[in-house]
N, C-alpha and C. Protein backbone atom coordinates (compact mmCIF):
# COMPACT_ATOMS: atom_id res chain seq x y z
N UNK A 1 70.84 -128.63 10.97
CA UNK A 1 70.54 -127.22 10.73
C UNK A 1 71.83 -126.42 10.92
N UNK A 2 72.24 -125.29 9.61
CA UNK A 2 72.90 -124.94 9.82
C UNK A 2 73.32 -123.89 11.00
N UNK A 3 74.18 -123.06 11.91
CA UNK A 3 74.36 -121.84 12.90
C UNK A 3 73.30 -121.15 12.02
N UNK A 4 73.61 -120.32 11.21
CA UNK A 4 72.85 -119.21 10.69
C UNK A 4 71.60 -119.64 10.68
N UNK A 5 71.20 -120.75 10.24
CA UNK A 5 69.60 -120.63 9.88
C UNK A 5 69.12 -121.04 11.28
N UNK A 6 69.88 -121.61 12.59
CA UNK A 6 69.34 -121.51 13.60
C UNK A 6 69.14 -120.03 13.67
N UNK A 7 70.02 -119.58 13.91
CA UNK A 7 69.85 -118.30 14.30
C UNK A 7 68.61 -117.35 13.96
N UNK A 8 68.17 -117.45 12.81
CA UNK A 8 67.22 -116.94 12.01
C UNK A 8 66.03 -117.81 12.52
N UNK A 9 65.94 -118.32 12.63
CA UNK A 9 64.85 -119.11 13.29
C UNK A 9 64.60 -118.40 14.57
N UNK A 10 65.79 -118.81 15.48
CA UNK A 10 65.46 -117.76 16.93
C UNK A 10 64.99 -116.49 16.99
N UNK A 11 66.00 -115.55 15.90
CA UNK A 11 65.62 -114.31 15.38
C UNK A 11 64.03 -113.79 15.04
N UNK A 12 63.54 -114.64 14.34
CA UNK A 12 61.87 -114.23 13.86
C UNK A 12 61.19 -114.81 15.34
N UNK A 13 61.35 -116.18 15.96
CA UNK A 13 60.53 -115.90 17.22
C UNK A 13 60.84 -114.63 17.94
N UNK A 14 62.52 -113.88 18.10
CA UNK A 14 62.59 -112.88 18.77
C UNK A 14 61.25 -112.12 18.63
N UNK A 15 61.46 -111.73 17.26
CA UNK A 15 60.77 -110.77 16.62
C UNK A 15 59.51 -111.04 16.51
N UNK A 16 58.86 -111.67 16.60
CA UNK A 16 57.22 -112.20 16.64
C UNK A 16 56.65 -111.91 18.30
N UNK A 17 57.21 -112.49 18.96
CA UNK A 17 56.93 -112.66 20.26
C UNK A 17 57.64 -111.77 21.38
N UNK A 18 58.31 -110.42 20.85
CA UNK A 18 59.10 -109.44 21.78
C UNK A 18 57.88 -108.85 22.25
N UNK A 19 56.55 -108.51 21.89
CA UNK A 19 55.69 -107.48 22.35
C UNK A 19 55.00 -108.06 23.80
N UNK A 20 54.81 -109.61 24.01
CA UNK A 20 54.78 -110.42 24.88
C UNK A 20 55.23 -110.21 25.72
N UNK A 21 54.78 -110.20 27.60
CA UNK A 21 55.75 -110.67 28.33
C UNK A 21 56.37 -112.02 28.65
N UNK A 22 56.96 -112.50 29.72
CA UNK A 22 57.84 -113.40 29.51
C UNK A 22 56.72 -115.05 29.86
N UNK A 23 55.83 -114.54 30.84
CA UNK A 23 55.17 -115.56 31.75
C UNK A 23 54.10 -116.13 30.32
N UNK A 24 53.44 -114.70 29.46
CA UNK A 24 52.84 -115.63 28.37
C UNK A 24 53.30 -116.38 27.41
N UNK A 25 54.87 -116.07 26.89
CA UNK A 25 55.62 -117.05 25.62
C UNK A 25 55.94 -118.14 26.50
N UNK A 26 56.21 -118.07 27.48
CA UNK A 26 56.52 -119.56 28.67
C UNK A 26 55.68 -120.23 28.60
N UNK A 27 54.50 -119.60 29.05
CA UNK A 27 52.61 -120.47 28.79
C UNK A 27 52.41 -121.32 27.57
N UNK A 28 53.07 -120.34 26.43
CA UNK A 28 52.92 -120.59 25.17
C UNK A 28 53.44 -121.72 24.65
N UNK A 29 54.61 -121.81 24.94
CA UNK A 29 55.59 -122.71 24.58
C UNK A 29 55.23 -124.07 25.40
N UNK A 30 55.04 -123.93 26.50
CA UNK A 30 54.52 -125.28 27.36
C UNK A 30 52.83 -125.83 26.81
N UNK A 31 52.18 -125.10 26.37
CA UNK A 31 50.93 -125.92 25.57
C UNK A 31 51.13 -125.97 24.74
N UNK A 32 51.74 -125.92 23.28
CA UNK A 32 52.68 -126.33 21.95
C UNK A 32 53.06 -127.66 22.90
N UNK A 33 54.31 -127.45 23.87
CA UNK A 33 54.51 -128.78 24.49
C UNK A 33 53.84 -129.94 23.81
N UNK A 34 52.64 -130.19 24.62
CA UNK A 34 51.43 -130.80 24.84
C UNK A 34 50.81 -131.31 24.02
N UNK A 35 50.76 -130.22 22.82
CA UNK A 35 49.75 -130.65 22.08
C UNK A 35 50.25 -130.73 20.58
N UNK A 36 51.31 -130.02 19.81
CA UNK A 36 52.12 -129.92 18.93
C UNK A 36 52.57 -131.29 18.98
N UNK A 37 52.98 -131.74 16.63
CA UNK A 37 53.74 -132.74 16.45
C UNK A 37 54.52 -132.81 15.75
N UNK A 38 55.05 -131.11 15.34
CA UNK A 38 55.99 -130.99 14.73
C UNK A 38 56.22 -129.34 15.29
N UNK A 39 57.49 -128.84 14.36
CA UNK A 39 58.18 -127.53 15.23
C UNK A 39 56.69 -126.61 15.18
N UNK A 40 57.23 -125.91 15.89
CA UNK A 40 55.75 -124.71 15.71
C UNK A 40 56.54 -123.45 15.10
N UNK A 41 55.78 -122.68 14.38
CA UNK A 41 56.30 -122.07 13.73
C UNK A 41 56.17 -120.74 14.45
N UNK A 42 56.66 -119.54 14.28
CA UNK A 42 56.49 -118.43 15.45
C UNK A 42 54.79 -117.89 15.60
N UNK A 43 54.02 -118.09 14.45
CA UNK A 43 52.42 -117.55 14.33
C UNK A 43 51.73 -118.38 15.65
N UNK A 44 51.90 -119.46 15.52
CA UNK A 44 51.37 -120.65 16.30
C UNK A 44 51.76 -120.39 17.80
N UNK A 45 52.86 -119.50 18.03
CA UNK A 45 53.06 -119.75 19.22
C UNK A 45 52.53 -118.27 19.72
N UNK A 46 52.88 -117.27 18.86
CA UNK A 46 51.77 -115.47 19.13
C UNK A 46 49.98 -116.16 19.10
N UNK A 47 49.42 -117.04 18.71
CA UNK A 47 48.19 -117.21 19.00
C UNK A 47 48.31 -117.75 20.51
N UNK A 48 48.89 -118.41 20.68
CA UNK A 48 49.05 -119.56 21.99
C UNK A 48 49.30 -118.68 23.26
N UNK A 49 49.72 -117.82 23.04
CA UNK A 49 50.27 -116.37 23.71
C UNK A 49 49.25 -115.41 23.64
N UNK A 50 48.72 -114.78 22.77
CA UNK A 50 47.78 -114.19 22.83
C UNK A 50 46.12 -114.54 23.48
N UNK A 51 46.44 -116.06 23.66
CA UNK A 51 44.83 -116.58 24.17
C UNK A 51 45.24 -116.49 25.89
N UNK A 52 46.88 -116.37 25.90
CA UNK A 52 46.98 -116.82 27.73
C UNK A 52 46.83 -115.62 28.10
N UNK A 53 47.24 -113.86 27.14
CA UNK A 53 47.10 -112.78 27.80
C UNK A 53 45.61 -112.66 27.96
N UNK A 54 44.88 -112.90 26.86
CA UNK A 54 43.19 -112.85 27.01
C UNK A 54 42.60 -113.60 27.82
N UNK A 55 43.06 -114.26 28.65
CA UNK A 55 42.65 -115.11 29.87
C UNK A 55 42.74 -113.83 30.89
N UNK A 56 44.04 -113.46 31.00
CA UNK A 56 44.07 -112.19 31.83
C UNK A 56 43.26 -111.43 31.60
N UNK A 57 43.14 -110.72 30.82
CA UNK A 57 42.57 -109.28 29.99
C UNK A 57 40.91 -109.64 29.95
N UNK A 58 40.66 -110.64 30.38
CA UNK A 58 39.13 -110.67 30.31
C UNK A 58 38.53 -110.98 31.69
N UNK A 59 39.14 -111.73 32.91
CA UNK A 59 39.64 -111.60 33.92
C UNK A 59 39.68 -110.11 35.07
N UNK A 60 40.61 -109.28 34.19
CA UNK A 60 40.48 -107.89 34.63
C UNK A 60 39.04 -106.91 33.77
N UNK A 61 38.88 -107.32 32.96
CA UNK A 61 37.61 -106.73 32.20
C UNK A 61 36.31 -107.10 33.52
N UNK A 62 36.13 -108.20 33.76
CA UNK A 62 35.14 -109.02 34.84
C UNK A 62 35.91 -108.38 36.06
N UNK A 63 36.31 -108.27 36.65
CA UNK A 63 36.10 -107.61 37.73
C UNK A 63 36.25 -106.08 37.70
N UNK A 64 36.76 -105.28 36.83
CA UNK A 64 36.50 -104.21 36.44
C UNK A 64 34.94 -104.14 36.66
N UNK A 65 34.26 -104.89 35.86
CA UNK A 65 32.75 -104.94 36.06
C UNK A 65 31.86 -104.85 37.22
N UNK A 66 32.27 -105.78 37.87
CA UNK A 66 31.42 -106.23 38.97
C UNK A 66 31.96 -105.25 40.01
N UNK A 67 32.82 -104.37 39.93
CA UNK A 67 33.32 -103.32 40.93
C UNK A 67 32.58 -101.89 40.48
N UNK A 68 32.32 -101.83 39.02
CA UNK A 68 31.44 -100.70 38.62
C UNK A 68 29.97 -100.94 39.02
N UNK A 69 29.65 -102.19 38.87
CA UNK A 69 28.52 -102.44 39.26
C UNK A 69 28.11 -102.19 40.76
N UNK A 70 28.74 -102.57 41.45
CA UNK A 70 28.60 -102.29 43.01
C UNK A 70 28.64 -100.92 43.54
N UNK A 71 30.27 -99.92 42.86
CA UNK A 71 29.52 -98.78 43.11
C UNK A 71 28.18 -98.19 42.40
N UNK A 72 28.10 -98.81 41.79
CA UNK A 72 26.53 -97.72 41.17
C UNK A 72 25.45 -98.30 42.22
N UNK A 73 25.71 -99.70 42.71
CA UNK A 73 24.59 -99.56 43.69
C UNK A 73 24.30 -99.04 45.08
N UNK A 74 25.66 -98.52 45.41
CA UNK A 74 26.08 -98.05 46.63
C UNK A 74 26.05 -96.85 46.42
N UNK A 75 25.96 -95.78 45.45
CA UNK A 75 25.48 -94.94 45.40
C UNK A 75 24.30 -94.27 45.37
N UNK A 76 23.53 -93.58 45.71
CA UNK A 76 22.23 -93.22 45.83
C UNK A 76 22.13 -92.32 44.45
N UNK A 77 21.01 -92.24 44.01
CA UNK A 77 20.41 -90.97 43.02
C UNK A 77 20.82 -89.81 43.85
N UNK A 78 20.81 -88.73 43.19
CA UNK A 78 20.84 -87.17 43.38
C UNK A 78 19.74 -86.75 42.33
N UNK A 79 18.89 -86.18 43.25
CA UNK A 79 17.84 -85.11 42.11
C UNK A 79 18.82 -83.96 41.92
N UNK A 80 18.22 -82.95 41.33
CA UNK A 80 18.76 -81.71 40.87
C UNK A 80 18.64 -80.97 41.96
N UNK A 81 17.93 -80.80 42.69
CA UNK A 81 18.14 -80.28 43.87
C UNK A 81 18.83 -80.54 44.63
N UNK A 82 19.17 -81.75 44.63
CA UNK A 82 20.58 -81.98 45.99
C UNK A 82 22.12 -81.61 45.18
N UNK A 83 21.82 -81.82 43.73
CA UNK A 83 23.21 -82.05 43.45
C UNK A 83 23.47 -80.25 43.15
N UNK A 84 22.66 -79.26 43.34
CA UNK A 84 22.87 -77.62 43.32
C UNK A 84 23.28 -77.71 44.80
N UNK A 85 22.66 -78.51 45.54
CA UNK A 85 22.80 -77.82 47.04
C UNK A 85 24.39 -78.41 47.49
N UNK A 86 24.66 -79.76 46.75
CA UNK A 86 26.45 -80.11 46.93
C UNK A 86 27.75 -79.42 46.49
N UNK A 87 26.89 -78.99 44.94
CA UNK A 87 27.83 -77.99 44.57
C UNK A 87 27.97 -76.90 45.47
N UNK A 88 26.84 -76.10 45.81
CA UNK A 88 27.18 -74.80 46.21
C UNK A 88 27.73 -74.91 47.63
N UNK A 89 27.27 -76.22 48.45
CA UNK A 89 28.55 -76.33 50.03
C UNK A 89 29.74 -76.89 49.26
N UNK A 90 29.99 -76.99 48.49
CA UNK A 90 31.54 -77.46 48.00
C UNK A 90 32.18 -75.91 47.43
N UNK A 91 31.37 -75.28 47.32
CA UNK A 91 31.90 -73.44 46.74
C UNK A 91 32.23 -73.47 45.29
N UNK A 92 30.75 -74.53 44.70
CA UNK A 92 31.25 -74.19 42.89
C UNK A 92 29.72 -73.55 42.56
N UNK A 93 29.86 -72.27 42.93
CA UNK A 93 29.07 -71.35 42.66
C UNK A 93 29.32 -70.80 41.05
N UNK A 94 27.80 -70.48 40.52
CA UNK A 94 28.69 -70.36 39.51
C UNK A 94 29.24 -68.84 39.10
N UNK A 95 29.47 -68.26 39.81
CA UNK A 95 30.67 -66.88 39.65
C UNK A 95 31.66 -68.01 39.65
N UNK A 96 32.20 -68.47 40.92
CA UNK A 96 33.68 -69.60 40.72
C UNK A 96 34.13 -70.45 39.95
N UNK A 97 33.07 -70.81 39.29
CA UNK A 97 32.91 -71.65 37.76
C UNK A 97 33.69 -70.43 36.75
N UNK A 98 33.01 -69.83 36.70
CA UNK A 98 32.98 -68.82 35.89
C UNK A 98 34.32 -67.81 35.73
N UNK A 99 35.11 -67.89 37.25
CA UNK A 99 36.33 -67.40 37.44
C UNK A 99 37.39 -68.11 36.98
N UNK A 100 36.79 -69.63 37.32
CA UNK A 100 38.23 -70.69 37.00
C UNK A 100 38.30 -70.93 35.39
N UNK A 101 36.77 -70.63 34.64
CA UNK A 101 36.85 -70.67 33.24
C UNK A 101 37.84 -69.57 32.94
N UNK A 102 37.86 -68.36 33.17
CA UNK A 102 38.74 -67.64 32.97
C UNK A 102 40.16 -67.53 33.15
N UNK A 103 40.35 -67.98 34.20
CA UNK A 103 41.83 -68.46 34.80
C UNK A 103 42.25 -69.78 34.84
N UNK A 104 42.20 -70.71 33.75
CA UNK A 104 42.32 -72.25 34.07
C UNK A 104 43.73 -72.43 35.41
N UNK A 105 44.80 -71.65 34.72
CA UNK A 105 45.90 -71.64 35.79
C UNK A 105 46.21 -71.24 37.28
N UNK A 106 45.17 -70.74 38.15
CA UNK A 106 44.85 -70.34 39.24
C UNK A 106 45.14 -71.86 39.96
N UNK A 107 45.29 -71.42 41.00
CA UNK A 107 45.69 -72.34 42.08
C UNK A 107 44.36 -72.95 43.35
N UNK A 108 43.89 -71.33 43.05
CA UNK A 108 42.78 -71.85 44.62
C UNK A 108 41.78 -70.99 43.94
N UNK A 109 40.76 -70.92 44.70
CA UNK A 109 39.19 -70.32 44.28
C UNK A 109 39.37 -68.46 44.49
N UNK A 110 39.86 -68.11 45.19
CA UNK A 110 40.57 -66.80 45.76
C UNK A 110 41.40 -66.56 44.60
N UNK A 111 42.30 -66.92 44.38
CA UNK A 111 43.17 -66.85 43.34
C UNK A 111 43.09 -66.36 42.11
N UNK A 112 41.11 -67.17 41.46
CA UNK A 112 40.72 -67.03 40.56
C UNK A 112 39.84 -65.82 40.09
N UNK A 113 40.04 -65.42 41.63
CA UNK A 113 38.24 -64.69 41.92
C UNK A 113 39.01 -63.21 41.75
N UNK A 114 40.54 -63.29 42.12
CA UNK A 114 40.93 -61.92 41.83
C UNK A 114 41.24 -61.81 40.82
N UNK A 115 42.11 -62.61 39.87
CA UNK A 115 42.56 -62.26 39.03
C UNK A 115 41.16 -62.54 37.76
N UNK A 116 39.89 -62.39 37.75
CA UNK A 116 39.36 -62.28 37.00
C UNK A 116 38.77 -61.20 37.04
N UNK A 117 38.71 -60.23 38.24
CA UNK A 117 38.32 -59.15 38.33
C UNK A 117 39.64 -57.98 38.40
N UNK A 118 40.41 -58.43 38.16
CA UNK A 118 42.08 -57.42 38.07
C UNK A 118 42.01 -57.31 36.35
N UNK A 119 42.12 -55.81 36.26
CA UNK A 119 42.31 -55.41 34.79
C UNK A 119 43.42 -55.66 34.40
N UNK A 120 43.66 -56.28 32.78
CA UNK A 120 44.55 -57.26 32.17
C UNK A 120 45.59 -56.04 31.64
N UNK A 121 46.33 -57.29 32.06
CA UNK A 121 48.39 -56.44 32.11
C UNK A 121 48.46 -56.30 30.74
N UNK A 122 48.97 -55.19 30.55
CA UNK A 122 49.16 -54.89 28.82
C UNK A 122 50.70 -55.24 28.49
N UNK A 123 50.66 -56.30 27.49
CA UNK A 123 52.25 -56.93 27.24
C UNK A 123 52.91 -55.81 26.68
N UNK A 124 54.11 -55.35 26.76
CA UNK A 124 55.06 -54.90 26.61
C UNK A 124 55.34 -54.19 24.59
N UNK A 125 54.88 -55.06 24.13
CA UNK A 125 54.42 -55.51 22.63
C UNK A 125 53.64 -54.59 22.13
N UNK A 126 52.46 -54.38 22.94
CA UNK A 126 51.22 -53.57 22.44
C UNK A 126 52.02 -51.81 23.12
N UNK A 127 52.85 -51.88 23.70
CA UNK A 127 52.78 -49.95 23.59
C UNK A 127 54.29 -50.19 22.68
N UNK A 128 54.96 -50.54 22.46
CA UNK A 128 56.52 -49.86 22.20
C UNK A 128 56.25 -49.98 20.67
N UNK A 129 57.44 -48.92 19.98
CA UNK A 129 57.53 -48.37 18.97
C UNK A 129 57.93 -49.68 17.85
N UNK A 130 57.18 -49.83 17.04
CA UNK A 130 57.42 -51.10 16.01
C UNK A 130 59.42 -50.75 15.92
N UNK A 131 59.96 -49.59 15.76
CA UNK A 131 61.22 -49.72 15.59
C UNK A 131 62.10 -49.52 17.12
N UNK A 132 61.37 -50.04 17.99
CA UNK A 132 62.50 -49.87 19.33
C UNK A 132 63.62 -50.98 19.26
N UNK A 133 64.01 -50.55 20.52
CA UNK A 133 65.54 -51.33 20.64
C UNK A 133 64.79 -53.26 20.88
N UNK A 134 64.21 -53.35 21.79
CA UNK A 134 63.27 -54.42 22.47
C UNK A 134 62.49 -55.18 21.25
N UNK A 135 62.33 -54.50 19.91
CA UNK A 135 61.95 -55.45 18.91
C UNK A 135 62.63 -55.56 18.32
N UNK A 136 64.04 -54.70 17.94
CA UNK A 136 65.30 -54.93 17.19
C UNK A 136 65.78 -56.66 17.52
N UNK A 137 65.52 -56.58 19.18
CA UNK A 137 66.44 -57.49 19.79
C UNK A 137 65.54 -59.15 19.52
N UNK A 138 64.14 -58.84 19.75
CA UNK A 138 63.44 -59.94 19.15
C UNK A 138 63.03 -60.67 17.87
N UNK A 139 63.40 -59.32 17.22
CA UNK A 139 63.67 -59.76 15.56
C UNK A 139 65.04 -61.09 15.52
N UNK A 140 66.02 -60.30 15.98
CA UNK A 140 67.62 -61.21 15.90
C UNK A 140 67.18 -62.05 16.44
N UNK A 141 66.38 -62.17 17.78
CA UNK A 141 66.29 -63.77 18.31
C UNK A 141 65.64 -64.69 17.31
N UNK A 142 64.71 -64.43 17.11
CA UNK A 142 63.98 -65.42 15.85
C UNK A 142 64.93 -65.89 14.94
N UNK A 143 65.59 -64.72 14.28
CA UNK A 143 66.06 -65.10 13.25
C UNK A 143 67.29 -66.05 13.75
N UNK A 144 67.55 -65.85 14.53
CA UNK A 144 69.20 -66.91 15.33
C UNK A 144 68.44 -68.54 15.99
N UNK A 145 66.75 -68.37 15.95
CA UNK A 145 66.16 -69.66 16.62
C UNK A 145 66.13 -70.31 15.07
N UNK A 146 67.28 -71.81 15.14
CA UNK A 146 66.88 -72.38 13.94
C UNK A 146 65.24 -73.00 13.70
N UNK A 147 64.50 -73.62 14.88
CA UNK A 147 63.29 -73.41 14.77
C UNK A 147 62.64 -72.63 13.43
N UNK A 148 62.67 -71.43 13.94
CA UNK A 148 61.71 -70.37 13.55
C UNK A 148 62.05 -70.12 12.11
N UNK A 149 63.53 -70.88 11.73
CA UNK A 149 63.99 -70.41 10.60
C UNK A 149 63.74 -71.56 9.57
N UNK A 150 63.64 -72.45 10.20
CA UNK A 150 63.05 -74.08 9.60
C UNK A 150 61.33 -73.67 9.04
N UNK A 151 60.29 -73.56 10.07
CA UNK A 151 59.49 -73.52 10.24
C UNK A 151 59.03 -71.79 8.98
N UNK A 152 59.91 -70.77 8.96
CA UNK A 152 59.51 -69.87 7.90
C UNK A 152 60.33 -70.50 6.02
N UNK A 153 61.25 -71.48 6.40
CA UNK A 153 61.85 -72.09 4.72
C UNK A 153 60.34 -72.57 4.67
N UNK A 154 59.78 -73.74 5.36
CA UNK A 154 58.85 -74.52 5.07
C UNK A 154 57.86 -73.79 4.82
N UNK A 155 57.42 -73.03 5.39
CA UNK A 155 56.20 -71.69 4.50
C UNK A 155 56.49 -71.77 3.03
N UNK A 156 57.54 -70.99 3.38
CA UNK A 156 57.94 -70.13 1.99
C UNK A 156 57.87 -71.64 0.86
N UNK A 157 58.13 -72.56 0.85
CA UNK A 157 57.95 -73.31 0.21
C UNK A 157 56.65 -74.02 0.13
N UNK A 158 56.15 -74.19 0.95
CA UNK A 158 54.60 -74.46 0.80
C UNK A 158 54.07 -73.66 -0.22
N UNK A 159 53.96 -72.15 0.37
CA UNK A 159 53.45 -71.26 -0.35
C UNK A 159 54.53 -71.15 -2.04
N UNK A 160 55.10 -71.52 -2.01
CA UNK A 160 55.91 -71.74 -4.02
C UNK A 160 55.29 -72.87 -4.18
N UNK A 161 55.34 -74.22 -3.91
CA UNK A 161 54.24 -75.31 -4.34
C UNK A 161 52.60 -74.97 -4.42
N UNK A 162 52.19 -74.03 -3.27
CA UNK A 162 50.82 -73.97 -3.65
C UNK A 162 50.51 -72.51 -4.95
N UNK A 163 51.28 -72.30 -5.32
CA UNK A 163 51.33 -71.11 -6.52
C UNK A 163 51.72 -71.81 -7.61
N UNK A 164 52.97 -72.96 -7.46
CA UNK A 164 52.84 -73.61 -9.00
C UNK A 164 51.72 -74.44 -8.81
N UNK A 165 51.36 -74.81 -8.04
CA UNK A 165 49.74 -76.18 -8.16
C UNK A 165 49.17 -75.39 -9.01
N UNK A 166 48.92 -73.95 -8.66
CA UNK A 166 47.25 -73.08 -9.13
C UNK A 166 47.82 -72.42 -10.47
């Protein structure tokens, strides 16, 4: 065999068997060992590999199981009555529900409870004069963010393709 076409040979196992870790192409290669009577080709050895990770992966599936199973039996039912009476000693009343819907970003239950009853800050945007200095200056920013300037070509061209379509 020539260098190169070794090489190419090694190359496609690289490449077949990189997604693998190391302990399953090892596995792999040692039952080919065994049982192979001529070269194995890289498919032969991603099956051989893929049955040693599914040994694992089914392994962790089964006890995944039998650990879900146990807590569900170690847990008791909750009627609807106990599980109102847990919420509300845990303080998810629903005003506090109702606060944190409003404020996802709040920190604590207090937090939420004021700032949903604090009248909303008026941005800066909504009083000043469409021609002030403060939108002069946010106009230039846009236009200097190549972003914004990418993102309005690609409009503008959308919208010329969807006018010659129609």
């Amino acid at each position: 065999m020539l260098p190169e076409d070794r090489a190419a040979v090694i190359d496609s196992f690289g490449r077949a068997l990189a997604s693998f870790p190391r302990w399953a192409v090892s596995a792999a290669f040692d039952a080919y060992e065994k049982t192979g009577t001529h070269r194995p080709a890289p498919a032969q050895i991603v099956r051989l590999a893929e049955a040693e990770l599914k040994r694992i992966t089914d392994e962790v599936a089964r006890r995944e199981r039998i650990e879900e199973e146990r807590a569900a039996e170690q847990r008791p039912a909750v009627d609807a009555g106990s599980a109102r009476a847990i919420m509300d000693a845990a303080g998810f009343t629903p005003r506090r529900i109702e606060a944190l819907r409003a404020t996802p970003m709040a920190g604590t239950f207090a937090e939420a409870e004021s700032r949903k009853d604090a009248p909303r800050a008026v941005h800066w945007s909504e009083t000043a004069d469409p021609d002030s200095e403060e939108w002069r200056i946010l106009r230039a920013s846009r236009e200097a963010n190549p972003l914004i300037r990418a993102a309005r070509e690609d409009a503008a061209r959308r919208a010329a393709q969807e006018a010659q379509d129609e």
